[in-house]
PDB file of N, CA and C in Angstrom:
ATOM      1  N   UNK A   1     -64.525 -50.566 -31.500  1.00  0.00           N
ATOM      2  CA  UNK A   1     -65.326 -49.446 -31.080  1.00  0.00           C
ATOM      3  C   UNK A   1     -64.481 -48.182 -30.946  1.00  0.00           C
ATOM      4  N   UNK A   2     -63.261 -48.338 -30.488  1.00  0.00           N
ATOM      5  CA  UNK A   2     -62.515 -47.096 -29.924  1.00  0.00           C
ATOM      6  C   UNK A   2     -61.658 -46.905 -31.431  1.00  0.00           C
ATOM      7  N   UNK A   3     -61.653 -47.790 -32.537  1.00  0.00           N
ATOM      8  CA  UNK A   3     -61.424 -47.182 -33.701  1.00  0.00           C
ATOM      9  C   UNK A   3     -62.260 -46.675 -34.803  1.00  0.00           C
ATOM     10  N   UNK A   4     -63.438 -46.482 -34.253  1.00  0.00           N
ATOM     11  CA  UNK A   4     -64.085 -46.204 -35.378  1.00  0.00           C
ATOM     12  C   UNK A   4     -64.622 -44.520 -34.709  1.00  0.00           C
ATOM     13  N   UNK A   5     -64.645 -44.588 -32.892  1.00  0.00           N
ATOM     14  CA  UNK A   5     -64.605 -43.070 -32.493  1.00  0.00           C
ATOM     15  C   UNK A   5     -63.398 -41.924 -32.989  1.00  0.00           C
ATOM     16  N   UNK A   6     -62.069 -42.628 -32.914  1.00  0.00           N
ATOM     17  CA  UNK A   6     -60.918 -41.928 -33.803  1.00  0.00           C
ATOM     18  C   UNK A   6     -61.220 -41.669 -35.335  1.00  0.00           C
ATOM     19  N   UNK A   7     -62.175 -42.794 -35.492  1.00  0.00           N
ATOM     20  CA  UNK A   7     -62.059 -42.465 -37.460  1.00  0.00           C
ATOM     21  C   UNK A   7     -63.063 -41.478 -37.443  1.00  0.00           C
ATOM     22  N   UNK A   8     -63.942 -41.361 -36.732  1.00  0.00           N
ATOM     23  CA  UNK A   8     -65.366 -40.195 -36.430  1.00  0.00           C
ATOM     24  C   UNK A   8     -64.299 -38.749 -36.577  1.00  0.00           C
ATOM     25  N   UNK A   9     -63.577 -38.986 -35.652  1.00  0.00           N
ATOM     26  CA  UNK A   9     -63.027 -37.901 -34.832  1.00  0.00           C
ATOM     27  C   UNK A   9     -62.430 -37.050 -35.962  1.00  0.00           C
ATOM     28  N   UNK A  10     -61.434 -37.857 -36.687  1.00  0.00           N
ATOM     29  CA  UNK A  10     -60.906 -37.657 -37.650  1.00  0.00           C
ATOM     30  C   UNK A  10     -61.397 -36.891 -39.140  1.00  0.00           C
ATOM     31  N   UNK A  11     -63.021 -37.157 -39.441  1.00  0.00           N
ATOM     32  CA  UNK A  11     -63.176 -36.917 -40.241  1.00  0.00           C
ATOM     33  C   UNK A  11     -63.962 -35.531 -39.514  1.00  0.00           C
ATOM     34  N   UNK A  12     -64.502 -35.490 -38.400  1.00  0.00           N
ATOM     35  CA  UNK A  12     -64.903 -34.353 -38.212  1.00  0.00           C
ATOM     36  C   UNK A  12     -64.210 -32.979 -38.125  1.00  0.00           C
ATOM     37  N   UNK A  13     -62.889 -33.477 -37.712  1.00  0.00           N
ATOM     38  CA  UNK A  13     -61.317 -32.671 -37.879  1.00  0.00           C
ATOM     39  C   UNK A  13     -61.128 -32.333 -39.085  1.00  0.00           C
ATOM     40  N   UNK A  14     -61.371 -33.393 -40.394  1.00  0.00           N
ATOM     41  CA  UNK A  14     -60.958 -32.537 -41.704  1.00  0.00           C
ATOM     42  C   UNK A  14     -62.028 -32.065 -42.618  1.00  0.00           C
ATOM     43  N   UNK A  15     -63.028 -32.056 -41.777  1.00  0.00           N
ATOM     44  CA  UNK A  15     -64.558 -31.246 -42.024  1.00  0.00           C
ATOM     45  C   UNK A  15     -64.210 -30.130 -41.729  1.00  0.00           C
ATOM     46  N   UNK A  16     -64.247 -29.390 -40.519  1.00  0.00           N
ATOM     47  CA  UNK A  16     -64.037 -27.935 -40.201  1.00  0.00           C
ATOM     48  C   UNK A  16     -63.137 -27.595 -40.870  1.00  0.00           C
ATOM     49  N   UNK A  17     -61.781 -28.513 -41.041  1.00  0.00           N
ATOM     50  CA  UNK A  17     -59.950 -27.772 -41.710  1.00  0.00           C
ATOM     51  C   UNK A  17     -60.757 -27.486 -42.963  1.00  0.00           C
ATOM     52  N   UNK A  18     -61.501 -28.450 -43.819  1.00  0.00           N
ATOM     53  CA  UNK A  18     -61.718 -28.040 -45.001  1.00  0.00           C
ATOM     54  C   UNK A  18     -63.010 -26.752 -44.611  1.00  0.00           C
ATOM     55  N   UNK A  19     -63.529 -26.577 -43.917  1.00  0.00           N
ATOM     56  CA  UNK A  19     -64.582 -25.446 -43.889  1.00  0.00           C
ATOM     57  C   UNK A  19     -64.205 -24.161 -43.840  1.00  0.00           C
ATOM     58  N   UNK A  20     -63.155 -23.578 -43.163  1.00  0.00           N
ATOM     59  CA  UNK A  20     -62.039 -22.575 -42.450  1.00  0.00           C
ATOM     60  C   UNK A  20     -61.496 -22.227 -43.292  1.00  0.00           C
ATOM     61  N   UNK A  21     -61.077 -23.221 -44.231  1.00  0.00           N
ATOM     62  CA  UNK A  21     -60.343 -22.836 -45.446  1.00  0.00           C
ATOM     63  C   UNK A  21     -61.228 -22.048 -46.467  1.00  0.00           C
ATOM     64  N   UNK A  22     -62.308 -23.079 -46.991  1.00  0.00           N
ATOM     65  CA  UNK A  22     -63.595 -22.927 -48.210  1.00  0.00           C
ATOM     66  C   UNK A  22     -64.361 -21.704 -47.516  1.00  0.00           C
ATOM     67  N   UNK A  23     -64.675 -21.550 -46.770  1.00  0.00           N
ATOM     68  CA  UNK A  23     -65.551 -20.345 -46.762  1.00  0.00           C
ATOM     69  C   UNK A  23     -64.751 -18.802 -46.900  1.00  0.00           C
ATOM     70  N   UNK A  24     -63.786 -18.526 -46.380  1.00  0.00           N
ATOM     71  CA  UNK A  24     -62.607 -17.262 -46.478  1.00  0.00           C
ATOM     72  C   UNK A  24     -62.650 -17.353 -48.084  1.00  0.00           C
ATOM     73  N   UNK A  25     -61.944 -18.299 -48.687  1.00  0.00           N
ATOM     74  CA  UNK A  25     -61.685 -17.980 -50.261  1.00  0.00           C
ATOM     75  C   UNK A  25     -62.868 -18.166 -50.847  1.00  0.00           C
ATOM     76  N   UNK A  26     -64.089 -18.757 -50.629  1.00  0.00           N
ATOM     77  CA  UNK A  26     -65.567 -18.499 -51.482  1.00  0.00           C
ATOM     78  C   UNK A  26     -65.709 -16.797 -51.560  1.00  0.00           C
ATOM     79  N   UNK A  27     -65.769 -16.340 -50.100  1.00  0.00           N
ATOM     80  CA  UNK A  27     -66.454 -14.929 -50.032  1.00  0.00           C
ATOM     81  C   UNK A  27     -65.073 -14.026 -50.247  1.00  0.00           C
ATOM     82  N   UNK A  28     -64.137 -14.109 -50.796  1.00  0.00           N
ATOM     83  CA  UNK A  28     -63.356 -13.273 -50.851  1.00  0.00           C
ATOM     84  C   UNK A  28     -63.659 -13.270 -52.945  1.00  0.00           C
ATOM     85  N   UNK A  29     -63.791 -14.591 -53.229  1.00  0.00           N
ATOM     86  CA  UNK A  29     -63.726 -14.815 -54.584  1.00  0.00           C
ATOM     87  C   UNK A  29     -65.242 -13.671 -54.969  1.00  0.00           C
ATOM     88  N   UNK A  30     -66.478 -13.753 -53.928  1.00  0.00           N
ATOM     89  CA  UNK A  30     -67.381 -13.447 -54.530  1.00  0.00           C
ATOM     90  C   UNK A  30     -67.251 -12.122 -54.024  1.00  0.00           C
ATOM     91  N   UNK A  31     -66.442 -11.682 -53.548  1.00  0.00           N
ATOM     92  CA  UNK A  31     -66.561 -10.202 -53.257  1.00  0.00           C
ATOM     93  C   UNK A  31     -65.257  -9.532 -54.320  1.00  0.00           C
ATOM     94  N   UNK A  32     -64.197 -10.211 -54.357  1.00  0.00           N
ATOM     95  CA  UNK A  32     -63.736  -9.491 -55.469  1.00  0.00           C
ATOM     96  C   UNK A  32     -63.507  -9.786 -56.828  1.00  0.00           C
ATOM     97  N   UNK A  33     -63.739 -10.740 -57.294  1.00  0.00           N
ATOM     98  CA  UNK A  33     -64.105 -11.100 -59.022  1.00  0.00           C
ATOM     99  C   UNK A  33     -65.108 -11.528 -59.250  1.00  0.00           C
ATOM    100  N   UNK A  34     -66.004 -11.969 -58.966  1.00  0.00           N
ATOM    101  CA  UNK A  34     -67.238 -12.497 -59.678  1.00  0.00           C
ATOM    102  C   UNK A  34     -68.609 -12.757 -58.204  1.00  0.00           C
ATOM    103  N   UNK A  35     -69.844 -12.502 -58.746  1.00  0.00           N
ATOM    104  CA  UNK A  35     -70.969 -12.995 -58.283  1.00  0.00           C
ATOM    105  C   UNK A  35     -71.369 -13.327 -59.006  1.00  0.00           C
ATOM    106  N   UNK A  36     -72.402 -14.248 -58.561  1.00  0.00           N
ATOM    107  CA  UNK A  36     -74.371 -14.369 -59.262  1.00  0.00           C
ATOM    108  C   UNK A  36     -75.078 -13.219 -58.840  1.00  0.00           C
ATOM    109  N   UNK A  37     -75.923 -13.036 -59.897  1.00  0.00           N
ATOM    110  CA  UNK A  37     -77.039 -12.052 -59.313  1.00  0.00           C
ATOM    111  C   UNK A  37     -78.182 -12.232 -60.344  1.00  0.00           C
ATOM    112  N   UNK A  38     -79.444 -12.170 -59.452  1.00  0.00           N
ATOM    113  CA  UNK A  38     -80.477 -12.398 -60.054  1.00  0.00           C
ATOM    114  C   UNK A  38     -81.377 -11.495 -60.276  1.00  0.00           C
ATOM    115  N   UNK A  39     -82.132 -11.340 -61.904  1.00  0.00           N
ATOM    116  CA  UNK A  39     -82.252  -9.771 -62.087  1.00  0.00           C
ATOM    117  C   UNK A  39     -83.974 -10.087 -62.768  1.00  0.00           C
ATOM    118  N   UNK A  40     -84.763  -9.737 -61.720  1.00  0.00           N
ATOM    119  CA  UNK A  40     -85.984  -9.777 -61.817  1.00  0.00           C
ATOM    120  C   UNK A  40     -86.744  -8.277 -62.355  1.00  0.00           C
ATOM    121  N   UNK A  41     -87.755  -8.059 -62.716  1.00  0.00           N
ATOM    122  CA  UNK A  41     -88.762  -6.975 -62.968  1.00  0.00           C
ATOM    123  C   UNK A  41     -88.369  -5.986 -63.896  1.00  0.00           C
ATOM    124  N   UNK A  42     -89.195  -5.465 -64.573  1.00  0.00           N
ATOM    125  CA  UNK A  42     -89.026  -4.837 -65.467  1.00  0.00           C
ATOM    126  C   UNK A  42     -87.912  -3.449 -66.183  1.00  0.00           C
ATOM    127  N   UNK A  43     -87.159  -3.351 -65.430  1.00  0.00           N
ATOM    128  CA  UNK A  43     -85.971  -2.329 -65.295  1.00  0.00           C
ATOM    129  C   UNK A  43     -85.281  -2.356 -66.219  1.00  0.00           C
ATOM    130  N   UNK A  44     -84.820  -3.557 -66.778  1.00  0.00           N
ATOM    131  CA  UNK A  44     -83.817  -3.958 -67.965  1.00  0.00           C
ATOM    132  C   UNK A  44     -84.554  -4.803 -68.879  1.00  0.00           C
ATOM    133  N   UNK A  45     -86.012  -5.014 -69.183  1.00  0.00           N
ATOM    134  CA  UNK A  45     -86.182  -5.405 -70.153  1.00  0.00           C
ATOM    135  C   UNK A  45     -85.954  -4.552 -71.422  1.00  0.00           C
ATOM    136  N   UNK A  46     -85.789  -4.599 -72.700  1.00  0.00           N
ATOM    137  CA  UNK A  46     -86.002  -5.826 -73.037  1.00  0.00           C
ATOM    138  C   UNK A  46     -84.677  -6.496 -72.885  1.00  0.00           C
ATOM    139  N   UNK A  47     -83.609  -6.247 -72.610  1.00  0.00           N
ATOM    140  CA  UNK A  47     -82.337  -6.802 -72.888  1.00  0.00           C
ATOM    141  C   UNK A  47     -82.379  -7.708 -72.299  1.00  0.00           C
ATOM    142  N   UNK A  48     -82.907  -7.804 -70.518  1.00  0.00           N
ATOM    143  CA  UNK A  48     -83.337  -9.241 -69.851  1.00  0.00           C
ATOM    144  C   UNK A  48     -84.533  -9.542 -69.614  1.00  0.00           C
ATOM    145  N   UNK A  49     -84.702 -10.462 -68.990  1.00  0.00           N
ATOM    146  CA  UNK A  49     -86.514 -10.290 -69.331  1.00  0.00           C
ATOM    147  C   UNK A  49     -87.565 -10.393 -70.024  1.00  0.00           C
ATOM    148  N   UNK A  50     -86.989 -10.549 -71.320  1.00  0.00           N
ATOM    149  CA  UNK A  50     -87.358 -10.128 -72.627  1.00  0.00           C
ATOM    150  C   UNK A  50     -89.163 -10.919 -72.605  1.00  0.00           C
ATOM    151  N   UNK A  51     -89.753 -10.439 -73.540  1.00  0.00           N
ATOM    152  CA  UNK A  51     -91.291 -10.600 -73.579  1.00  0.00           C
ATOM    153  C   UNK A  51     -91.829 -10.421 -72.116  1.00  0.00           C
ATOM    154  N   UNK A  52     -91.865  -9.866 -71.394  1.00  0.00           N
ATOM    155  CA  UNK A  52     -92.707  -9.656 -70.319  1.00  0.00           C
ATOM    156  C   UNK A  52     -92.907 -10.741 -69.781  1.00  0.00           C
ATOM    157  N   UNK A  53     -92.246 -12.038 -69.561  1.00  0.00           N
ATOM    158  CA  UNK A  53     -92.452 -12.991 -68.760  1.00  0.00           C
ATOM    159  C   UNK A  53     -92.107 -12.653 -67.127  1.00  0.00           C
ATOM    160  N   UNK A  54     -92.673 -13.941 -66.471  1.00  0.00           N
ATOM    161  CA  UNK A  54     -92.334 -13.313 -65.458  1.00  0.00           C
ATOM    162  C   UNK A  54     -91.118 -14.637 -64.321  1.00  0.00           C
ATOM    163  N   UNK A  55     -90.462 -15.154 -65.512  1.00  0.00           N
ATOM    164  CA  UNK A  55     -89.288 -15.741 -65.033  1.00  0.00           C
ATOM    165  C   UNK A  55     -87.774 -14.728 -64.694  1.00  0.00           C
ATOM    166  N   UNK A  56     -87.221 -14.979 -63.713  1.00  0.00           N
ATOM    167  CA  UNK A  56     -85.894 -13.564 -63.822  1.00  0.00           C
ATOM    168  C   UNK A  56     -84.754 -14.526 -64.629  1.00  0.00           C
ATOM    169  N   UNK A  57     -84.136 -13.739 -64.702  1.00  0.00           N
ATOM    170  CA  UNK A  57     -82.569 -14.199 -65.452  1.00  0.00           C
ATOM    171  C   UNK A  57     -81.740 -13.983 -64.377  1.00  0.00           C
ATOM    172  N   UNK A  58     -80.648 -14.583 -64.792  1.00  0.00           N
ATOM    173  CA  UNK A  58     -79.606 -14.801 -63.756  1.00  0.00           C
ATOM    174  C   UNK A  58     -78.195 -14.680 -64.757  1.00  0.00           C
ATOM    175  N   UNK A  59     -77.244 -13.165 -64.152  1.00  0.00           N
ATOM    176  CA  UNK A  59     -76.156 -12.884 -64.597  1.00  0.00           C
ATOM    177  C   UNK A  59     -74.998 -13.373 -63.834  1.00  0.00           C
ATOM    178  N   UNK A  60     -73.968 -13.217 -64.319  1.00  0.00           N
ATOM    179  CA  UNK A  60     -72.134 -13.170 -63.600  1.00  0.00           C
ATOM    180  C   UNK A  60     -72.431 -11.657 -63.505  1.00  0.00           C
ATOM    181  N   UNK A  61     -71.792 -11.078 -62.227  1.00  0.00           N
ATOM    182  CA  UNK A  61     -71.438 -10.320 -62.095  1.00  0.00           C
ATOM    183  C   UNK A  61     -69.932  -9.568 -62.234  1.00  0.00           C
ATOM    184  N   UNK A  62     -69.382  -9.062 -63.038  1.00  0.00           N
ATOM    185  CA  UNK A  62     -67.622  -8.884 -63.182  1.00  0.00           C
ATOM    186  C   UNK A  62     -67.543  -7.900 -62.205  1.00  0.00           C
ATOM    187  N   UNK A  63     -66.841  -8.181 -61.405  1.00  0.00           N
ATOM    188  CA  UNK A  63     -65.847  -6.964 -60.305  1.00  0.00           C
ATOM    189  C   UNK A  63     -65.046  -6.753 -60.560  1.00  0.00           C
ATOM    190  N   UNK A  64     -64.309  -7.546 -61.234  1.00  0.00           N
ATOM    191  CA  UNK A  64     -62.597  -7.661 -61.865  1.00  0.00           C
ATOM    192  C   UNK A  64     -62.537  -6.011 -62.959  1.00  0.00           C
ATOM    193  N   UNK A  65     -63.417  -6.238 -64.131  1.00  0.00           N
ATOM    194  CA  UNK A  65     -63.103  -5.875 -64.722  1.00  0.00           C
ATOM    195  C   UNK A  65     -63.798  -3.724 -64.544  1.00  0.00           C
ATOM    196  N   UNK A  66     -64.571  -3.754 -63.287  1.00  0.00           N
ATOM    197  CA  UNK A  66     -64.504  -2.507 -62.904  1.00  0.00           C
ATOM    198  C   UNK A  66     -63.629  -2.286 -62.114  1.00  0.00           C
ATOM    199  N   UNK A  67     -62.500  -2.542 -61.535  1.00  0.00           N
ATOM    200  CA  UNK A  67     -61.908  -2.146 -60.937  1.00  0.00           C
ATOM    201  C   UNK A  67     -60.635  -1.447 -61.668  1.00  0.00           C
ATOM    202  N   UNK A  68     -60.510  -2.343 -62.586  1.00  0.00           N
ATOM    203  CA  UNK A  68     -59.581  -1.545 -63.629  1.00  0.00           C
ATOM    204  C   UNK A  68     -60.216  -0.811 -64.537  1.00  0.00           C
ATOM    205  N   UNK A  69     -61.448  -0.238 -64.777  1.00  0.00           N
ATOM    206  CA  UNK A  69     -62.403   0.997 -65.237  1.00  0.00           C
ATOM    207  C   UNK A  69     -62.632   0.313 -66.790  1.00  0.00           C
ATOM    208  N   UNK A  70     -62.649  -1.322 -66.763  1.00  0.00           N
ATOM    209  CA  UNK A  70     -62.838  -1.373 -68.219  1.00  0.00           C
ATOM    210  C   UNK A  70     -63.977  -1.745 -68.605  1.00  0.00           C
ATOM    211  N   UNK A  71     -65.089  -0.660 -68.577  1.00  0.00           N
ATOM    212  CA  UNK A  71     -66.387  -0.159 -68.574  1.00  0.00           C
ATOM    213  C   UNK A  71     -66.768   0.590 -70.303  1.00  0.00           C
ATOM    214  N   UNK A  72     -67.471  -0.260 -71.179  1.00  0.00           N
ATOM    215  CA  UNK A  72     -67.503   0.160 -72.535  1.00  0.00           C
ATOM    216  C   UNK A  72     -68.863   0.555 -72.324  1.00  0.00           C
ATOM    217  N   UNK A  73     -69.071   0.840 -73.918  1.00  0.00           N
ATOM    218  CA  UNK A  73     -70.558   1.342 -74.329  1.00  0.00           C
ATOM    219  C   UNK A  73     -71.387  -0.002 -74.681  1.00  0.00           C
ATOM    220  N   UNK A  74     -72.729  -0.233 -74.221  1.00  0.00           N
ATOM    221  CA  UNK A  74     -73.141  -1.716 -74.266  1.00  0.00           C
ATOM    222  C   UNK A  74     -73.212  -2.465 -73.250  1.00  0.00           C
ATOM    223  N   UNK A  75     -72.096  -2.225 -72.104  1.00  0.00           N
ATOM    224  CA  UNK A  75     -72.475  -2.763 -70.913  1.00  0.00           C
ATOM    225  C   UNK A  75     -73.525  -3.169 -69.815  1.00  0.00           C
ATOM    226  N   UNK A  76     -73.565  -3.939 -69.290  1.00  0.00           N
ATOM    227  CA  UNK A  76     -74.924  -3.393 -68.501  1.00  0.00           C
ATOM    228  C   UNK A  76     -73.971  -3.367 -66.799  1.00  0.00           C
ATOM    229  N   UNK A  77     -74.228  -2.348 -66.049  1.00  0.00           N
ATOM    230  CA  UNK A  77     -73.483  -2.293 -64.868  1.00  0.00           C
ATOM    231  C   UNK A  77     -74.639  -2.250 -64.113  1.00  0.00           C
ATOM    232  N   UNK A  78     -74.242  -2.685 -62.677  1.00  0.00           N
ATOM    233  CA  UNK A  78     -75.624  -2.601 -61.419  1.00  0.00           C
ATOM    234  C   UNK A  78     -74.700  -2.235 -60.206  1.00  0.00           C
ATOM    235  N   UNK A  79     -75.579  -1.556 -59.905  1.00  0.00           N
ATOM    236  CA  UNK A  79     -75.186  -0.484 -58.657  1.00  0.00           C
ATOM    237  C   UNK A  79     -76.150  -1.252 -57.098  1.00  0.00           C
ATOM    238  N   UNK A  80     -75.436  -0.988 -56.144  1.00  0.00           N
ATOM    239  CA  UNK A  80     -76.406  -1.384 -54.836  1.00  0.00           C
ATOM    240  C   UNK A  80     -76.470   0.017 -54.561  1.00  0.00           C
TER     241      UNK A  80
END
């Protein structure tokens, strides 16, 4: 009984260590190189969207590559 409360104990210990860790580098990853983003209604059809359906598409977002201004003709960029 009193080894299986230590083995509890234990795994609840490398639950949080691994949580503390994973959440800092998730939201640092999605704040400075890459998101999802989901791009509903008619704004960018036809390029997304395409035929007037009414399913959205779902992009990568690059952060990486605006930060070093490497922004061509053809792009599609989104602003908040």
């Amino acid at each position: 009984m009193a080894q299986a409360q230590g083995l509890g104990k234990r795994y609840i210990k490398a639950f949080f260590k691994g949580f503390f860790v994973a959440v800092p580098v998730t939201v640092t990853f999605l704040d400075r190189v890459a998101c999802v983003a989901r791009v509903e209604g008619a704004s960018m059809q036809p390029s997304l969207n395409p035929g007037r359906r009414q399913a959205s598409d779902v992009v990568l977002l690059n952060h990486w590559s605006i930060r070093n201004y490497d922004v061509q003709r053809g792009d599609i960029v989104s602003l908040v």
